[in-house]
PDB file of N, CA and C in Angstrom:
ATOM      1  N   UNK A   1     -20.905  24.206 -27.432  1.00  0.00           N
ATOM      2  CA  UNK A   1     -21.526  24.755 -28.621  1.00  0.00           C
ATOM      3  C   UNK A   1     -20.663  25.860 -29.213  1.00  0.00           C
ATOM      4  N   UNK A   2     -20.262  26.775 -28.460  1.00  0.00           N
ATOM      5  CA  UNK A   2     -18.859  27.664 -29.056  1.00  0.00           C
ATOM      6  C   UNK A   2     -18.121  27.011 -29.451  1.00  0.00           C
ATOM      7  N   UNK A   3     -17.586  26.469 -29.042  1.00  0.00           N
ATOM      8  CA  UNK A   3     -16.207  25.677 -29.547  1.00  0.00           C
ATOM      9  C   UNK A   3     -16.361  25.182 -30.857  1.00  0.00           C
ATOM     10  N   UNK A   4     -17.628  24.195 -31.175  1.00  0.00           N
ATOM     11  CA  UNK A   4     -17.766  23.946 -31.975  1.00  0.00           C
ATOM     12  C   UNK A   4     -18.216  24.801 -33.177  1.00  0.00           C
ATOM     13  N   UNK A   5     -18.909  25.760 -33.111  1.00  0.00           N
ATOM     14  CA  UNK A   5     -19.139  26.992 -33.886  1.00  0.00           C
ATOM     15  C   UNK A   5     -18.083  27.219 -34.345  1.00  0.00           C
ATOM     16  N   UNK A   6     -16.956  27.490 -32.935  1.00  0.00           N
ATOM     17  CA  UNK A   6     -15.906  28.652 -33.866  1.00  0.00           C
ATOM     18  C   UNK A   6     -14.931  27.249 -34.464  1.00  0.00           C
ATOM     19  N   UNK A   7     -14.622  26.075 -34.783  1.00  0.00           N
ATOM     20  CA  UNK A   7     -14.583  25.123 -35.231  1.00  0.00           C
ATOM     21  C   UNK A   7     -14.335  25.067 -36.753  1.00  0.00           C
ATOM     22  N   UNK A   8     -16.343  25.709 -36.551  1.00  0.00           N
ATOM     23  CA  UNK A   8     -17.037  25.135 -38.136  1.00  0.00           C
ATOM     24  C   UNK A   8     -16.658  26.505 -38.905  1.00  0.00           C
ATOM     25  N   UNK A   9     -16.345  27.701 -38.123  1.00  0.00           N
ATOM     26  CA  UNK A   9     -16.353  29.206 -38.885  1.00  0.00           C
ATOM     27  C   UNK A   9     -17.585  29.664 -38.387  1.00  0.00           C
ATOM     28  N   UNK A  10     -18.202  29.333 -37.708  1.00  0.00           N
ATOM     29  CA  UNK A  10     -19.401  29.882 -37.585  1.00  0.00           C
ATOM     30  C   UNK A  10     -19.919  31.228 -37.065  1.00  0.00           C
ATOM     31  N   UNK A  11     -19.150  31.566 -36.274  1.00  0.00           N
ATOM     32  CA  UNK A  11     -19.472  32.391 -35.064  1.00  0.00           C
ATOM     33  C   UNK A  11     -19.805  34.042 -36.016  1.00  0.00           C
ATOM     34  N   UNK A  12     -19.478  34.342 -36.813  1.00  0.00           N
ATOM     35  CA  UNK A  12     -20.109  35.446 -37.562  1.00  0.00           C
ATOM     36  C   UNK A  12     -21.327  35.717 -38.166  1.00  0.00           C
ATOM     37  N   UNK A  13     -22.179  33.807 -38.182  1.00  0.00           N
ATOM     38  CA  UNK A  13     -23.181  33.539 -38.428  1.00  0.00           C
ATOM     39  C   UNK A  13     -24.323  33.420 -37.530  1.00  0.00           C
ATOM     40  N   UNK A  14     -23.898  33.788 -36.139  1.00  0.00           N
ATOM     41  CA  UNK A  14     -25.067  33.290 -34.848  1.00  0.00           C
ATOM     42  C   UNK A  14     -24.866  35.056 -34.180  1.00  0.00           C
ATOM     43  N   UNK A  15     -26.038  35.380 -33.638  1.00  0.00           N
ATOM     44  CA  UNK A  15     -25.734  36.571 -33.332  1.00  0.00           C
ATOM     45  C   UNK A  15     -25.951  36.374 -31.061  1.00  0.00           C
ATOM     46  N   UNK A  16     -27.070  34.875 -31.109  1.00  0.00           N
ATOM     47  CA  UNK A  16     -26.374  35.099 -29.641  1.00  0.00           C
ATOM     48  C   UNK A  16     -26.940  33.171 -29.484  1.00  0.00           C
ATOM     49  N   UNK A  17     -26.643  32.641 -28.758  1.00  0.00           N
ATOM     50  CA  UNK A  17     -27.060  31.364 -28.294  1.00  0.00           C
ATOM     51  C   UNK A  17     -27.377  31.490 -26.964  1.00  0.00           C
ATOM     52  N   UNK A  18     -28.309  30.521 -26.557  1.00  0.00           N
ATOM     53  CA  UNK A  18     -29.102  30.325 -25.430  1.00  0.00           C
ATOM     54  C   UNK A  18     -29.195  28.231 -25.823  1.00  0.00           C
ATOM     55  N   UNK A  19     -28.151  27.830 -24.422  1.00  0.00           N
ATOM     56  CA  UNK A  19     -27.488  26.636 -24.493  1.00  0.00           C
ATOM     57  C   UNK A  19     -28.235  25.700 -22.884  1.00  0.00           C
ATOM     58  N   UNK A  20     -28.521  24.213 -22.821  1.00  0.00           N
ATOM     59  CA  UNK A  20     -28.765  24.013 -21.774  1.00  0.00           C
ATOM     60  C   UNK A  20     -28.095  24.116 -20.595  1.00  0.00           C
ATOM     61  N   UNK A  21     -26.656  24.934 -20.274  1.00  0.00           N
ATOM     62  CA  UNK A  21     -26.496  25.216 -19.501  1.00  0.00           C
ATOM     63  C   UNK A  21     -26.272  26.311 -19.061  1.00  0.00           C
ATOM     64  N   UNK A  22     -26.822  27.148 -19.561  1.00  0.00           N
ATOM     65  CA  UNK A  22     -26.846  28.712 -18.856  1.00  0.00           C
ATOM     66  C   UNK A  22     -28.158  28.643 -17.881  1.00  0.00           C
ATOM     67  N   UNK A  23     -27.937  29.967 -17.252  1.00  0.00           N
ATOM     68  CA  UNK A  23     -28.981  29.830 -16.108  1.00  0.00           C
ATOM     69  C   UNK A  23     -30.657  30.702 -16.465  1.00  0.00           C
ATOM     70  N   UNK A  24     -31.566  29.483 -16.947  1.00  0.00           N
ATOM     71  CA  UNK A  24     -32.216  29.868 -17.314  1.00  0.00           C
ATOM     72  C   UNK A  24     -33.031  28.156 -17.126  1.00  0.00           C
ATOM     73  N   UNK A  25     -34.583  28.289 -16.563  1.00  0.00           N
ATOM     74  CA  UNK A  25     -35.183  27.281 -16.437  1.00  0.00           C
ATOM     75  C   UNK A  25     -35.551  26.087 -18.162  1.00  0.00           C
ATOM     76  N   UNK A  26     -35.067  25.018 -18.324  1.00  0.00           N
ATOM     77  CA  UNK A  26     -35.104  24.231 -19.119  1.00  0.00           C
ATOM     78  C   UNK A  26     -36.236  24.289 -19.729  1.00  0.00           C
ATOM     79  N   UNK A  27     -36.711  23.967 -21.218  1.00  0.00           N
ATOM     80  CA  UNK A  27     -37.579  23.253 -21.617  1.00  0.00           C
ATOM     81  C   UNK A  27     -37.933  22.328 -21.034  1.00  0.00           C
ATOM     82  N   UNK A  28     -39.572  22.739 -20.973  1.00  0.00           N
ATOM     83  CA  UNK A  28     -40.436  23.228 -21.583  1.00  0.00           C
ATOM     84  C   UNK A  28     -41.233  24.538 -21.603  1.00  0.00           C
ATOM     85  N   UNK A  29     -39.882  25.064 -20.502  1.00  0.00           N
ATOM     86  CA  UNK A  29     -40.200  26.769 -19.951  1.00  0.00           C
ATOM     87  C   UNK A  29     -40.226  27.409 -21.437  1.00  0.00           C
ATOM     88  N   UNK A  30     -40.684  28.534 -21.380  1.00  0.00           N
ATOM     89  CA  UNK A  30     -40.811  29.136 -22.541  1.00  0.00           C
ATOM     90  C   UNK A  30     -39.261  30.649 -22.257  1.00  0.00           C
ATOM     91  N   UNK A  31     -39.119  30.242 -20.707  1.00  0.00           N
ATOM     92  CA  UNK A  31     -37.505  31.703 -20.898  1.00  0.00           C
ATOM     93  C   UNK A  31     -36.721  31.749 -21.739  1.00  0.00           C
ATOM     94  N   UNK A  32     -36.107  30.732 -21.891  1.00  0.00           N
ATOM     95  CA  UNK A  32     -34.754  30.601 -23.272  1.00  0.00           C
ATOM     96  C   UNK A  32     -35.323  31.613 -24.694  1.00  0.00           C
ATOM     97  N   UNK A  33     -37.113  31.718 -25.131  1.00  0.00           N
ATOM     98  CA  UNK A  33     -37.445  32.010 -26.520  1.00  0.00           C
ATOM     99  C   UNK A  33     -37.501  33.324 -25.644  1.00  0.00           C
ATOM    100  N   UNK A  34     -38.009  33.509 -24.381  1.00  0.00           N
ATOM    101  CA  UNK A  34     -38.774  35.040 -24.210  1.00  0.00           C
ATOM    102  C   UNK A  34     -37.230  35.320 -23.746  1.00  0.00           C
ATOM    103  N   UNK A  35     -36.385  35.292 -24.146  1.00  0.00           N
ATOM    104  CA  UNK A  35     -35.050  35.417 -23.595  1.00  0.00           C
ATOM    105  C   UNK A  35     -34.624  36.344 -24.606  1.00  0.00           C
ATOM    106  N   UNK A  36     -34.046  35.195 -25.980  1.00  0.00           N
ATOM    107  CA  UNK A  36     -33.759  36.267 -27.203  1.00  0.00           C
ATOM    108  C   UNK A  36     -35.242  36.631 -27.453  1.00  0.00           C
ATOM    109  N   UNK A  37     -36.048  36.487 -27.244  1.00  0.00           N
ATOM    110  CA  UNK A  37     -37.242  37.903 -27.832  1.00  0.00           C
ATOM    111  C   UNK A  37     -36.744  39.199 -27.079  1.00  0.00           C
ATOM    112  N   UNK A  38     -36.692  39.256 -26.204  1.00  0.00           N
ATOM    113  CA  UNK A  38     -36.374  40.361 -25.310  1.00  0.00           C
ATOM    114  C   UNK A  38     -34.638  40.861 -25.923  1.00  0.00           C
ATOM    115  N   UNK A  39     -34.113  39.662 -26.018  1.00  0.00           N
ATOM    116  CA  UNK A  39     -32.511  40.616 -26.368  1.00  0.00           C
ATOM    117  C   UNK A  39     -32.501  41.568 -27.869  1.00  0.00           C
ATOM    118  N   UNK A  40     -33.657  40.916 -28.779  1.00  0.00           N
ATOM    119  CA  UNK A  40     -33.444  41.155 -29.995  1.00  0.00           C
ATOM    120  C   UNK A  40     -34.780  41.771 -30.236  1.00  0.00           C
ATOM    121  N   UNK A  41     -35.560  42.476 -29.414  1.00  0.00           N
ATOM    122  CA  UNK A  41     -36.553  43.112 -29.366  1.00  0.00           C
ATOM    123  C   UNK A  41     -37.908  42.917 -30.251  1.00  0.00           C
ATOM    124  N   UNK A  42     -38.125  41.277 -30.585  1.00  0.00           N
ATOM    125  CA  UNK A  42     -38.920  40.802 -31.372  1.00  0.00           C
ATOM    126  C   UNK A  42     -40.305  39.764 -30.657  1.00  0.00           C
ATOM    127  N   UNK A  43     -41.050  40.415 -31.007  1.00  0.00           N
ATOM    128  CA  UNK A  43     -42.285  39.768 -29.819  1.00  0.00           C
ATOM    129  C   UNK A  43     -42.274  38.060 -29.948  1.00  0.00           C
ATOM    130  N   UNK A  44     -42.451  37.436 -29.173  1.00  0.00           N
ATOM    131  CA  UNK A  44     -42.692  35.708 -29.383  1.00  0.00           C
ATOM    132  C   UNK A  44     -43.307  35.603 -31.077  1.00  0.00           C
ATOM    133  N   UNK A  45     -44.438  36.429 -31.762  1.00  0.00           N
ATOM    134  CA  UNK A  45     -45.419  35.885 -32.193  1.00  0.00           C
ATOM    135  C   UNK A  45     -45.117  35.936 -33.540  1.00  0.00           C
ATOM    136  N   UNK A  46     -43.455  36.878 -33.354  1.00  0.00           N
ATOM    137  CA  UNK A  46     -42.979  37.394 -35.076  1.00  0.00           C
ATOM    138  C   UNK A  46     -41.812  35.910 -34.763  1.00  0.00           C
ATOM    139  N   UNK A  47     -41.338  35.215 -33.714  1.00  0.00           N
ATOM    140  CA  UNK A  47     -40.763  34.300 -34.484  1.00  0.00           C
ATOM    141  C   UNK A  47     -40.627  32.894 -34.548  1.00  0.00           C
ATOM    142  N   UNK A  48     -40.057  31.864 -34.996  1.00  0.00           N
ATOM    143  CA  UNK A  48     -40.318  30.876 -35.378  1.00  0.00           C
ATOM    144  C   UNK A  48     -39.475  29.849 -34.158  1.00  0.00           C
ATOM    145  N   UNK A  49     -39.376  28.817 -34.087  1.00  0.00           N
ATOM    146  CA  UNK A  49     -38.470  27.950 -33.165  1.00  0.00           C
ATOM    147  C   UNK A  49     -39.192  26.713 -34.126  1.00  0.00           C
ATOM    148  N   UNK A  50     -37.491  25.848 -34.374  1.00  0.00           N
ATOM    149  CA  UNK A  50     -37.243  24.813 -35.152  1.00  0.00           C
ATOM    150  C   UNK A  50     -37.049  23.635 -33.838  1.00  0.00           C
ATOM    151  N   UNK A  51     -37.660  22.524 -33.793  1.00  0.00           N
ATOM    152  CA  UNK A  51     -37.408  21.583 -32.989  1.00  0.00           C
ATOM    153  C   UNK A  51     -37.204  20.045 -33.721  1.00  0.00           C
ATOM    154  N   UNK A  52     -36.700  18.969 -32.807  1.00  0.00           N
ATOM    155  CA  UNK A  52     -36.957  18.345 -32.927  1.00  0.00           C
ATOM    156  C   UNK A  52     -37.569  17.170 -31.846  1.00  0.00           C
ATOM    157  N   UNK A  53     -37.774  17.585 -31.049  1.00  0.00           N
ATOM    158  CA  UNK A  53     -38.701  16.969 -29.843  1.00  0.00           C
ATOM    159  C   UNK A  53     -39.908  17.705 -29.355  1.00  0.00           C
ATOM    160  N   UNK A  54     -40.657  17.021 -28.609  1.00  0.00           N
ATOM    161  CA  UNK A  54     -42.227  17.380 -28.331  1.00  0.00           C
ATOM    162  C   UNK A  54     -41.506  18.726 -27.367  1.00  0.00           C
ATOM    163  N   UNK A  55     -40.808  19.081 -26.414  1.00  0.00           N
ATOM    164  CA  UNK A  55     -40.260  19.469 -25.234  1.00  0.00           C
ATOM    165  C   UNK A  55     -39.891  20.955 -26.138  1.00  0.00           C
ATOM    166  N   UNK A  56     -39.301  20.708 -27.046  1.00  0.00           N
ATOM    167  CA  UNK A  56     -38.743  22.317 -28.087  1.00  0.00           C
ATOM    168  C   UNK A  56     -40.398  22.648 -28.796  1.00  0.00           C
ATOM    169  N   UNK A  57     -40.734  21.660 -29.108  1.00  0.00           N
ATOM    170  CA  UNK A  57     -42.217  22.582 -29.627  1.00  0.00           C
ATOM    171  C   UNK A  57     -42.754  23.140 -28.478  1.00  0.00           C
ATOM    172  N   UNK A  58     -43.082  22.368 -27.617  1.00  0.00           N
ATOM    173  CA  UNK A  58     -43.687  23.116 -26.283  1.00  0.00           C
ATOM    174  C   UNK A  58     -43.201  24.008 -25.554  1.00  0.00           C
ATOM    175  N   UNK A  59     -42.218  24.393 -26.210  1.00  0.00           N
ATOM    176  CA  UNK A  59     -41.200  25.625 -25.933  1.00  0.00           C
ATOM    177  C   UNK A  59     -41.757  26.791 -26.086  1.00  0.00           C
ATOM    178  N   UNK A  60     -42.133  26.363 -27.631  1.00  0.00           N
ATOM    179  CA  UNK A  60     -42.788  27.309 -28.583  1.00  0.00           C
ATOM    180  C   UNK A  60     -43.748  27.697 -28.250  1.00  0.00           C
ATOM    181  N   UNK A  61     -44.757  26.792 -28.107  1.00  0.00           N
ATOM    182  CA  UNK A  61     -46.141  26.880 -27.512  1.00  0.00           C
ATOM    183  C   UNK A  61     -46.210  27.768 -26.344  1.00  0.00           C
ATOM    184  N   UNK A  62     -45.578  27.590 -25.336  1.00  0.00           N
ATOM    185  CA  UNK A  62     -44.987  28.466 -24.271  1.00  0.00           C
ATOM    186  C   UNK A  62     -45.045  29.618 -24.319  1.00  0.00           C
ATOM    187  N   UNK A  63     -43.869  30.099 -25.130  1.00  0.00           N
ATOM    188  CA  UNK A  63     -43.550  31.274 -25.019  1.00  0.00           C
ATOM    189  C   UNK A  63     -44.559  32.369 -26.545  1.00  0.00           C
ATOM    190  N   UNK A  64     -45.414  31.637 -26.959  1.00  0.00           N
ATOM    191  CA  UNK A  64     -46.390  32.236 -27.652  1.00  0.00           C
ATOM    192  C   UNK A  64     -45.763  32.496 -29.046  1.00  0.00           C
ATOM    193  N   UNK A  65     -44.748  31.762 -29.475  1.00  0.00           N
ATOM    194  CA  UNK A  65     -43.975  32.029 -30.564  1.00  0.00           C
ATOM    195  C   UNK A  65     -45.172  31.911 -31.705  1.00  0.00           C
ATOM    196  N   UNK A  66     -44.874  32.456 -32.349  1.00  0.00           N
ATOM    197  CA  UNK A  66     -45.749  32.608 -33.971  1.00  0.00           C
ATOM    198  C   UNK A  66     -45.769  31.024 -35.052  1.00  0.00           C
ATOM    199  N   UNK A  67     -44.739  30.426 -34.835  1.00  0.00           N
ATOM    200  CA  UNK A  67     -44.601  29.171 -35.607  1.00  0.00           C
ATOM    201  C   UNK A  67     -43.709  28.335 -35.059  1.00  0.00           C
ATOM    202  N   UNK A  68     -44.048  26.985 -35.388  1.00  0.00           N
ATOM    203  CA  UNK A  68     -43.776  26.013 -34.590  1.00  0.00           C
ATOM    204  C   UNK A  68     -43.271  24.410 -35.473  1.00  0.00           C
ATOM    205  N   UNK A  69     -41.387  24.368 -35.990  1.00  0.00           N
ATOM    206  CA  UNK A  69     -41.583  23.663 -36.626  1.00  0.00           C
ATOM    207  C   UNK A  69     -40.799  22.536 -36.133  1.00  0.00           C
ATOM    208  N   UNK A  70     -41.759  21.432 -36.622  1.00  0.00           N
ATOM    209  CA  UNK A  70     -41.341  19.913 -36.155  1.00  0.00           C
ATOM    210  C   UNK A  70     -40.064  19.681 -37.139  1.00  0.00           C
ATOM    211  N   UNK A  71     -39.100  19.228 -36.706  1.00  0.00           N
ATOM    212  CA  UNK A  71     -37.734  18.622 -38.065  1.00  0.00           C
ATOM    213  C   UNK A  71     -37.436  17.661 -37.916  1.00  0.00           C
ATOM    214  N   UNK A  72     -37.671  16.533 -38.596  1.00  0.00           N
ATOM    215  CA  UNK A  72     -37.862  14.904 -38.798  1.00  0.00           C
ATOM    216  C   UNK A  72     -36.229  14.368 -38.355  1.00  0.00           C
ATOM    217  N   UNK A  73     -35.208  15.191 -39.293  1.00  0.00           N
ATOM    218  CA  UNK A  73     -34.126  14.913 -39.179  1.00  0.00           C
ATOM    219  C   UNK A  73     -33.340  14.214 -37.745  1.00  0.00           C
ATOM    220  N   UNK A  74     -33.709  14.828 -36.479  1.00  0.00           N
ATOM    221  CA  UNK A  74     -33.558  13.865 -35.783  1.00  0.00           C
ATOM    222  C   UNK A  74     -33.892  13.289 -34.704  1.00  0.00           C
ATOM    223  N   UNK A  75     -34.510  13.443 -33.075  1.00  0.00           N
ATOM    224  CA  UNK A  75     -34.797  12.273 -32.345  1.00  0.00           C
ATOM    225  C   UNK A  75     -36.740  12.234 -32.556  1.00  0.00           C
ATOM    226  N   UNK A  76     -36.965  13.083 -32.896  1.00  0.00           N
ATOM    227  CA  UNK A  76     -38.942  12.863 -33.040  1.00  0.00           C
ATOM    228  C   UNK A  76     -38.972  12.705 -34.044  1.00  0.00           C
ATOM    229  N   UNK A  77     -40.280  11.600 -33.963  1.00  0.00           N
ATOM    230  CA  UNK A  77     -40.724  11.280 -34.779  1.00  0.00           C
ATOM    231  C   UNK A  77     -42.190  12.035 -35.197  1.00  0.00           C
ATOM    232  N   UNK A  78     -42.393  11.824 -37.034  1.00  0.00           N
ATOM    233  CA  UNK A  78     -43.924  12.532 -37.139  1.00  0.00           C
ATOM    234  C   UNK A  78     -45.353  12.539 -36.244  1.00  0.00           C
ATOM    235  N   UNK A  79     -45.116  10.891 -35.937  1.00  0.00           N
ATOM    236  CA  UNK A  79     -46.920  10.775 -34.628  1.00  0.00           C
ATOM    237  C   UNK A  79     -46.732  11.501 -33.689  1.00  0.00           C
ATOM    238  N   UNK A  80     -45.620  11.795 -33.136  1.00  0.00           N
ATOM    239  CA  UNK A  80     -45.321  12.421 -31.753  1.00  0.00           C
ATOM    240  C   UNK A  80     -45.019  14.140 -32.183  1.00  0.00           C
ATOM    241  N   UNK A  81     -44.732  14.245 -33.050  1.00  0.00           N
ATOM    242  CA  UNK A  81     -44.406  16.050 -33.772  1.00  0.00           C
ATOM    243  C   UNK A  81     -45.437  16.741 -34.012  1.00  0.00           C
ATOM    244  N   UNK A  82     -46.238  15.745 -34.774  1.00  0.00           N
ATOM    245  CA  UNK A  82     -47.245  16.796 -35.966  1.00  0.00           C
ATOM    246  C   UNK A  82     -48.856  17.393 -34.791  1.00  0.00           C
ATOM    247  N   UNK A  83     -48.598  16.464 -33.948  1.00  0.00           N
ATOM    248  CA  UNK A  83     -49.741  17.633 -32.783  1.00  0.00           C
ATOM    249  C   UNK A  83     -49.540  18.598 -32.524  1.00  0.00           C
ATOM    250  N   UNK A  84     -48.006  18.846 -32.175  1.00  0.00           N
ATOM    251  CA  UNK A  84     -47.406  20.127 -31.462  1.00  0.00           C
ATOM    252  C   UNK A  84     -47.004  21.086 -32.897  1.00  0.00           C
ATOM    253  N   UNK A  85     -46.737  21.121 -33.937  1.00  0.00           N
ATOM    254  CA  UNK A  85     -46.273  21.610 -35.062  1.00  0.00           C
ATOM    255  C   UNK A  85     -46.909  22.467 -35.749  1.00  0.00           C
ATOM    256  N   UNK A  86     -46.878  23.488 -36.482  1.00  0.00           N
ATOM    257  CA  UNK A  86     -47.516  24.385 -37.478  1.00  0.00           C
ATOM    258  C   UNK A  86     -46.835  23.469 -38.514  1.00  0.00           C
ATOM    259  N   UNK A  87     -45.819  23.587 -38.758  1.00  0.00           N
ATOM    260  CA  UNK A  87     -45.442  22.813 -40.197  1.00  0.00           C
ATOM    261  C   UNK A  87     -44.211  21.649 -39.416  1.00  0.00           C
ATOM    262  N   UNK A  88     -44.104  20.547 -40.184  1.00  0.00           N
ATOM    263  CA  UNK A  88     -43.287  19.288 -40.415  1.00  0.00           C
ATOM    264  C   UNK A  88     -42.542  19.485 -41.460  1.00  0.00           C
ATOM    265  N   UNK A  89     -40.701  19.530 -41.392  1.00  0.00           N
ATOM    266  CA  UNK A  89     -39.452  19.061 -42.200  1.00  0.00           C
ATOM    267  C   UNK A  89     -39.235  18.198 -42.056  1.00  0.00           C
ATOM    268  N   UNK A  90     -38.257  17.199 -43.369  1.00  0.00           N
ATOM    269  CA  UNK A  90     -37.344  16.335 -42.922  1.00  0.00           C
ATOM    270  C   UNK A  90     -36.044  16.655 -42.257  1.00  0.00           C
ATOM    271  N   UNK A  91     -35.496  17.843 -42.861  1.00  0.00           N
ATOM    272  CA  UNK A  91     -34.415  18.410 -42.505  1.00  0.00           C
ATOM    273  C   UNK A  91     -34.738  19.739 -42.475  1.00  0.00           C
ATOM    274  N   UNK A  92     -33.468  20.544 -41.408  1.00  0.00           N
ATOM    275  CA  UNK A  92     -33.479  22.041 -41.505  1.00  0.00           C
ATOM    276  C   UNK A  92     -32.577  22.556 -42.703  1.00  0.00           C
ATOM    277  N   UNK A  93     -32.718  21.746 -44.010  1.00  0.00           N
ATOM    278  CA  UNK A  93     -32.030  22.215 -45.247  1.00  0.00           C
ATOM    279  C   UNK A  93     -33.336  22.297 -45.895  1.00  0.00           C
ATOM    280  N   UNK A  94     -34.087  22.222 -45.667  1.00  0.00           N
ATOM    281  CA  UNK A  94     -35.859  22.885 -46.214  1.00  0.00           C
ATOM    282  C   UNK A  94     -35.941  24.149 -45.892  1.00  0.00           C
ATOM    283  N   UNK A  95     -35.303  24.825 -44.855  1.00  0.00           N
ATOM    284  CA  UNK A  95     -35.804  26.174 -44.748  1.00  0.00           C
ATOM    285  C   UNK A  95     -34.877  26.732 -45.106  1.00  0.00           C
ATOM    286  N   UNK A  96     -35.934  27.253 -46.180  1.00  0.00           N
ATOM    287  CA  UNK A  96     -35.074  28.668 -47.105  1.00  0.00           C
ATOM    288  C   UNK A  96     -35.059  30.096 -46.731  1.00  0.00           C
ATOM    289  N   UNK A  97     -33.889  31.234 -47.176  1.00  0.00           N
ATOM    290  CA  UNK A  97     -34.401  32.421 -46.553  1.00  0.00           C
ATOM    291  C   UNK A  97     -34.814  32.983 -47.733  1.00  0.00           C
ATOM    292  N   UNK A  98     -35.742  33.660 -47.380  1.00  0.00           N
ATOM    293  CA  UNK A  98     -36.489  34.650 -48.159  1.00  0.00           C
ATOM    294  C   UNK A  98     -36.111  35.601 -47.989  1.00  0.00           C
ATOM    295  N   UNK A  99     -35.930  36.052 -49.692  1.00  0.00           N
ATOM    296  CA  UNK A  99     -35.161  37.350 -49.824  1.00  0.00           C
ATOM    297  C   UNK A  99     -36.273  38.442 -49.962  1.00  0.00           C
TER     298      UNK A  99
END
């Protein structure tokens, strides 16, 4: 995932990643979110986690995150998303930042 970041130019744009192989119990644990909540001193409930499988929403669910979004774009599908979801994308080019 670095590699490819610093690749794309990216790396001025991510301030920390949490990857499946660092040492930290997998989804559907909720550590990875209460991970950066804790690095970036922001409670679960102020932030959001973008998924696209049942396993990343239940991430969410987990770790008590505030919103929970399903993204069509790629391996889940809507029947299997929209239980676990606050809101459904097709793509993560729907979420806009608000200025």
């Amino acid at each position: 995932t670095e590699a490819t970041m610093s690749l794309l130019g990216l790396d001025d744009y991510v301030s920390a990643l949490v990857c499946g192989n660092d040492p930290l119990p997998s989804k559907p644990a909720p550590d990875a979110l209460l991970h950066l909540s804790d690095r970036f001193r922001v409670p679960p409930r102020r932030m959001a986690m973008v998924g696209d499988t049942v396993g990343d929403l239940a991430t969410a669910s987990a770790a008590g995150a505030g919103c929970r979004i399903g993204v069509l774009s790629g391996t889940g599908r809507r029947d299997d998303l929209a239980p676990h979801a606050d809101a459904l994308i097709a793509s993560i080019d729907e979420i806009k930042v608000l200025a």
